[in-house]
PDB file of N, CA and C in Angstrom:
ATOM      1  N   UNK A   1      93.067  -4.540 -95.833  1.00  0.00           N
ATOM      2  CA  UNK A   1      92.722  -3.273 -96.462  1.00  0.00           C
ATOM      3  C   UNK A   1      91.962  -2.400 -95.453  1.00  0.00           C
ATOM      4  N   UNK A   2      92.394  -1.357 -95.437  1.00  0.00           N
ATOM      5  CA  UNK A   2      91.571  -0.095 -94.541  1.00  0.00           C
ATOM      6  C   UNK A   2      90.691   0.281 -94.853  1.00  0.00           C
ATOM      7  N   UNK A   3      89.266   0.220 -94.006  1.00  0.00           N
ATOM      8  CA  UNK A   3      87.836   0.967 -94.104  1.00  0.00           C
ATOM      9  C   UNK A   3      88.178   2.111 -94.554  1.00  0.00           C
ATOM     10  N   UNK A   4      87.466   2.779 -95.726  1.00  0.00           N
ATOM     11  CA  UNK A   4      87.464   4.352 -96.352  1.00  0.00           C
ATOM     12  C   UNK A   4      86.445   4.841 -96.088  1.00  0.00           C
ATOM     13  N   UNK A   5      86.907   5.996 -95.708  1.00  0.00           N
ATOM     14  CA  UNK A   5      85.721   6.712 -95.101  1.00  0.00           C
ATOM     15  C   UNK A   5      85.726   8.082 -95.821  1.00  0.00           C
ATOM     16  N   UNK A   6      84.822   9.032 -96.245  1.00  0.00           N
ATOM     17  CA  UNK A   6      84.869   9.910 -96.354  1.00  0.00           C
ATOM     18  C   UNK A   6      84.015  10.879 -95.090  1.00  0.00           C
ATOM     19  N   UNK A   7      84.925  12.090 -95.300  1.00  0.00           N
ATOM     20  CA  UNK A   7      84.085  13.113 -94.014  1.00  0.00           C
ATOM     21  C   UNK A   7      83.782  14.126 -94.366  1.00  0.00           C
ATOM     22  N   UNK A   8      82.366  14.485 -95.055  1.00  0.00           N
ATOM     23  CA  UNK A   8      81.759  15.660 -95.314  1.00  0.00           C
ATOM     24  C   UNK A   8      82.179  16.731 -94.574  1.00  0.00           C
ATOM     25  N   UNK A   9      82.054  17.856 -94.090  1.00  0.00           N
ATOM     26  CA  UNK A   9      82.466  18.669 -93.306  1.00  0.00           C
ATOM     27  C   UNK A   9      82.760  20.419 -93.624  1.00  0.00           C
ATOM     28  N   UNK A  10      82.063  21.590 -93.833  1.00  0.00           N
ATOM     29  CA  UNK A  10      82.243  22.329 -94.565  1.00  0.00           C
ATOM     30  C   UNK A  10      83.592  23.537 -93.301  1.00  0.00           C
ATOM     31  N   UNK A  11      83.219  23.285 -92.302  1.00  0.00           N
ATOM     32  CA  UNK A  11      84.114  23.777 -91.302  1.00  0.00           C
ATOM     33  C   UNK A  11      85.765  23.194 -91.531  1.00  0.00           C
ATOM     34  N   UNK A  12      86.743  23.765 -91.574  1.00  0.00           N
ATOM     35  CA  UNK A  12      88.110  23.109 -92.472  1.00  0.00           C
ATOM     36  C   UNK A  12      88.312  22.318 -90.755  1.00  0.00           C
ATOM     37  N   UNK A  13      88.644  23.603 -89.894  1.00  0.00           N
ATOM     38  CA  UNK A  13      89.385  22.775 -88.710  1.00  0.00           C
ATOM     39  C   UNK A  13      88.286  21.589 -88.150  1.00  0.00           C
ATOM     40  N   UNK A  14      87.234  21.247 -87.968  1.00  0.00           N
ATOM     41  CA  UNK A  14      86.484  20.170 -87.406  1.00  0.00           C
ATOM     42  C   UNK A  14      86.566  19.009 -88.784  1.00  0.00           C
ATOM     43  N   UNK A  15      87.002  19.220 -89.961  1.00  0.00           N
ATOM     44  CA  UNK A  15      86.948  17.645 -91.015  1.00  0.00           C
ATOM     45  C   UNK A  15      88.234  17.669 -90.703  1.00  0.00           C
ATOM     46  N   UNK A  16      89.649  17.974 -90.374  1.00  0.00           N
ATOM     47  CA  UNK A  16      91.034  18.313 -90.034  1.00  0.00           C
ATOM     48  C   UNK A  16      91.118  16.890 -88.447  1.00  0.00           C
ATOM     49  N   UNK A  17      90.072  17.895 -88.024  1.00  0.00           N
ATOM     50  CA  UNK A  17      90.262  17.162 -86.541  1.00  0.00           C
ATOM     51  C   UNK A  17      89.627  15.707 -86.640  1.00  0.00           C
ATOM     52  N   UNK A  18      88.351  15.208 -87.289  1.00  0.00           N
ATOM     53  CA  UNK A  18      87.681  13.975 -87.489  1.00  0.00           C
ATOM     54  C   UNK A  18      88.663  13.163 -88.246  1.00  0.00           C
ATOM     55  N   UNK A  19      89.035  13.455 -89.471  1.00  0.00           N
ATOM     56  CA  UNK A  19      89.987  12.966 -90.632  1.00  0.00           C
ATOM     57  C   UNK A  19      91.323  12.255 -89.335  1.00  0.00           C
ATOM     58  N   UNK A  20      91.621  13.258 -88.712  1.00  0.00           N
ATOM     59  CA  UNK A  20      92.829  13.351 -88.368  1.00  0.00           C
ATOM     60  C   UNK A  20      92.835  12.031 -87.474  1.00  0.00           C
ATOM     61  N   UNK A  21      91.760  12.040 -86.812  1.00  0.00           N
ATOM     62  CA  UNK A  21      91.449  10.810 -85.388  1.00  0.00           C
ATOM     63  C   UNK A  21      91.493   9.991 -86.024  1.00  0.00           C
ATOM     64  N   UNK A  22      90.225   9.886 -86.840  1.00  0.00           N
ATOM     65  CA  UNK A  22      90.237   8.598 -87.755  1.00  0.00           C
ATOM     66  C   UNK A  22      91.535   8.136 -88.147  1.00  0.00           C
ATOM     67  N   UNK A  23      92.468   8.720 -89.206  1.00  0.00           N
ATOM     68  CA  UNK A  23      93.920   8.092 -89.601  1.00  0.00           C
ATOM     69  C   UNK A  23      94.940   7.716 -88.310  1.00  0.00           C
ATOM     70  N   UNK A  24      94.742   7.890 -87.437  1.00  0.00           N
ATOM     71  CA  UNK A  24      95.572   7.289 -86.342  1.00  0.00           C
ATOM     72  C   UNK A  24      94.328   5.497 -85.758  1.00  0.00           C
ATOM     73  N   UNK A  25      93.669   5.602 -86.017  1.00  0.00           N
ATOM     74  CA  UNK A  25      93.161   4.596 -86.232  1.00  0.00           C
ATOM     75  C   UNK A  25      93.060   4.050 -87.036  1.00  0.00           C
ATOM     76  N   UNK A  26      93.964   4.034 -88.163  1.00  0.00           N
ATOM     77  CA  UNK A  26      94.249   3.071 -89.209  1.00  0.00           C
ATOM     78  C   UNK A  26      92.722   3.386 -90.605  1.00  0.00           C
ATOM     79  N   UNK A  27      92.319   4.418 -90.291  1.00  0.00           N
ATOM     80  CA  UNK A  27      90.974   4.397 -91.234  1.00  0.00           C
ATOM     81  C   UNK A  27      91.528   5.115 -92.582  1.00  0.00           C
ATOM     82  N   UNK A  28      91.283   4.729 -93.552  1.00  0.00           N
ATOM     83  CA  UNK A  28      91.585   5.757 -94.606  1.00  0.00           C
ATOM     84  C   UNK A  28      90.826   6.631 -94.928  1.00  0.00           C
ATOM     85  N   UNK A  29      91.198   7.566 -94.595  1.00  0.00           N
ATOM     86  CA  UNK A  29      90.439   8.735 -94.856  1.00  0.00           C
ATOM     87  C   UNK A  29      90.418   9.941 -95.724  1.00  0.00           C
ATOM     88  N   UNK A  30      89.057  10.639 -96.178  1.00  0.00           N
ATOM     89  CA  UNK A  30      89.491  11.380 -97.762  1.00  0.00           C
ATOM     90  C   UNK A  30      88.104  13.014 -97.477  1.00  0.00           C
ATOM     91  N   UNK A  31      88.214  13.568 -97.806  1.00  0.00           N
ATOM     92  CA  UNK A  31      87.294  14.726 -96.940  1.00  0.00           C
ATOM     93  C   UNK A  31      86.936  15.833 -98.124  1.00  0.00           C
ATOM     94  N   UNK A  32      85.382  16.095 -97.574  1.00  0.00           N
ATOM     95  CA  UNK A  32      84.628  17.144 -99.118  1.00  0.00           C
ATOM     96  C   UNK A  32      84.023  17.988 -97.867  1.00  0.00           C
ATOM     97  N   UNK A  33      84.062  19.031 -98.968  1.00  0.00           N
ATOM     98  CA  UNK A  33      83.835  20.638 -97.942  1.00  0.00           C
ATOM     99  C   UNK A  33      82.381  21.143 -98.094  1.00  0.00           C
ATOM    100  N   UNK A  34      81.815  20.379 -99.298  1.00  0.00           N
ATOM    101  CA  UNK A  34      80.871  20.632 -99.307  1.00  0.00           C
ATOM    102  C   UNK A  34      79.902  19.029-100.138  1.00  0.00           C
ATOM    103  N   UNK A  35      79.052  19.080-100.671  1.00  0.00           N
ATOM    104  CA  UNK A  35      77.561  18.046-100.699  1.00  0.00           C
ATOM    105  C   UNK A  35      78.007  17.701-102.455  1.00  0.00           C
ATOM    106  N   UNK A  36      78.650  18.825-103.553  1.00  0.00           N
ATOM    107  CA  UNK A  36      78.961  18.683-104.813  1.00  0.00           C
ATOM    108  C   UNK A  36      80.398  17.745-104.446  1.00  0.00           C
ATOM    109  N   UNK A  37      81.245  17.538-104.055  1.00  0.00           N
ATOM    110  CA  UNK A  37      82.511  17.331-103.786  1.00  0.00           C
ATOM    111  C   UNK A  37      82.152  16.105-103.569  1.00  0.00           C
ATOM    112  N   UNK A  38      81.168  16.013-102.435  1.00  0.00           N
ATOM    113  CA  UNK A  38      81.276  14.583-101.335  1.00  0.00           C
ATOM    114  C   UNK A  38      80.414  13.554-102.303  1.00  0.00           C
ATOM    115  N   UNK A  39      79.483  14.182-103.511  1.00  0.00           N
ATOM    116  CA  UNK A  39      78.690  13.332-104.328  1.00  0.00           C
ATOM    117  C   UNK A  39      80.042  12.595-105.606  1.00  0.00           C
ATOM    118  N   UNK A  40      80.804  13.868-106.109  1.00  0.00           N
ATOM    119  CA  UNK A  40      81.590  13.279-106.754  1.00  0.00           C
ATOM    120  C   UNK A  40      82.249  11.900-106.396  1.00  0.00           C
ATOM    121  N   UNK A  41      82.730  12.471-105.646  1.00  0.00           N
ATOM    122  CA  UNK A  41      83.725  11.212-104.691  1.00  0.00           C
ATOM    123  C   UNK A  41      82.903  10.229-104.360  1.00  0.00           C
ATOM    124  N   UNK A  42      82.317  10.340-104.012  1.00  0.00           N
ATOM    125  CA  UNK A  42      81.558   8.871-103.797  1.00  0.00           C
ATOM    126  C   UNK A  42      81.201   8.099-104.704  1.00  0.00           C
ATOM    127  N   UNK A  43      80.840   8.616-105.840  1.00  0.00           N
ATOM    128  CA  UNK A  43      80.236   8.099-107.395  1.00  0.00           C
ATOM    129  C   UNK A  43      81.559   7.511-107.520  1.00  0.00           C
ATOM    130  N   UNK A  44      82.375   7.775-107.241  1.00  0.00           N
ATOM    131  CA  UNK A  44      83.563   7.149-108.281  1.00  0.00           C
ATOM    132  C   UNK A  44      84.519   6.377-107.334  1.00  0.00           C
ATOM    133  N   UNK A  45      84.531   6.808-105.721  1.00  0.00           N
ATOM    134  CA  UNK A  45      85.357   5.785-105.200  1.00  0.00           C
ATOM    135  C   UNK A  45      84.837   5.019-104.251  1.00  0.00           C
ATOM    136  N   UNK A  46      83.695   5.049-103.844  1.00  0.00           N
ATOM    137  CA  UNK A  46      82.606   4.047-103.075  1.00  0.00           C
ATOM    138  C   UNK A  46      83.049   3.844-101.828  1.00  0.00           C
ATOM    139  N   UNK A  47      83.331   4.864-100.993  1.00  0.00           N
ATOM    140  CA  UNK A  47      83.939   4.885 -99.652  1.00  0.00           C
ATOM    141  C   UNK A  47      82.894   3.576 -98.492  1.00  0.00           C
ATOM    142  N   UNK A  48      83.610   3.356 -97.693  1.00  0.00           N
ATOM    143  CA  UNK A  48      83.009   2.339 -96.756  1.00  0.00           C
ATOM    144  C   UNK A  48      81.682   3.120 -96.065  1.00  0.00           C
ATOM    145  N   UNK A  49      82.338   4.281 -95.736  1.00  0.00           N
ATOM    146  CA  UNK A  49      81.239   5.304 -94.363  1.00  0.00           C
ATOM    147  C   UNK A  49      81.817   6.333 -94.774  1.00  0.00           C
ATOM    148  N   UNK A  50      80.380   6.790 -94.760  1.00  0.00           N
ATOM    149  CA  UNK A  50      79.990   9.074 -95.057  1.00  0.00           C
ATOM    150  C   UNK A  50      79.664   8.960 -93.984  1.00  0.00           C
ATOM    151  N   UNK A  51      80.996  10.285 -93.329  1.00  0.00           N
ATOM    152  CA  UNK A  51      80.269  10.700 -92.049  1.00  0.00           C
ATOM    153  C   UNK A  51      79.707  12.139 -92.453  1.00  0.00           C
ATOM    154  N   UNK A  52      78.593  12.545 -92.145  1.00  0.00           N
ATOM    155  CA  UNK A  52      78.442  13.559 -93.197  1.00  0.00           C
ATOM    156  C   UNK A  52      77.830  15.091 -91.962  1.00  0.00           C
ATOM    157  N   UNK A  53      77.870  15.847 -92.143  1.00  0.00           N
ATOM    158  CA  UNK A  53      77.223  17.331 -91.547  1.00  0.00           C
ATOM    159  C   UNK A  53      76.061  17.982 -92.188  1.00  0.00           C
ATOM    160  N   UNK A  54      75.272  16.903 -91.211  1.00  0.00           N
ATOM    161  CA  UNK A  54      73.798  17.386 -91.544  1.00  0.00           C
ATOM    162  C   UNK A  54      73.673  18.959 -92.116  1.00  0.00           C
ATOM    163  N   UNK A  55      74.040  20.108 -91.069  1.00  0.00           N
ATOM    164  CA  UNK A  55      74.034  21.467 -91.291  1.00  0.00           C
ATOM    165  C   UNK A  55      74.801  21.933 -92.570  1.00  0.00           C
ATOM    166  N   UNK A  56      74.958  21.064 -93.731  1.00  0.00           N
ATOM    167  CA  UNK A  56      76.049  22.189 -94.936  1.00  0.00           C
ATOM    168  C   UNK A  56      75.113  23.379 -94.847  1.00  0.00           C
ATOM    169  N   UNK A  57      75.271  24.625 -95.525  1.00  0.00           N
ATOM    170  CA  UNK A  57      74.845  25.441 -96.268  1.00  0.00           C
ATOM    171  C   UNK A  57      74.612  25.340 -97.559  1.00  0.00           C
TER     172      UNK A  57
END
C-alpha cells in the first residue's frame, strides 16, 4: 500500500509541482488549497504526511 500524503499548498502551480514529484514516486497523493480543506481531509482520511505551507493566508 502507498504512503498518503496530503499537500497543503494555496499556490495551484507549486501543490501541482510537489503532488506531481511525489506520484512518480509511487506516493499517493491528494492536495487542499487552503487550512479548511486540508482539516477536512484529514479528519476523515488520515493521510500518512501533511506537507503543509506554513505561509497560507
Amino acid at each position: 500500500m502507498a504512503v498518503s500524503i496530503l499537500v497543503v499548498e494555496d499556490d495551484k502551480a507549486i501543490r501541482n509541482f510537489i503532488s506531481a514529484t511525489l506520484e512518480v514516486h509511487s506516493y499517493s497523493c491528494f492536495t487542499a488549497e487552503n487550512g479548511e480543506q486540508a482539516i477536512l481531509f484529514a479528519t476523515s482520511h488520515r493521510p500518512d504526511i501533511i506537507i503543509l505551507d506554513l505561509g497560507l493566508p
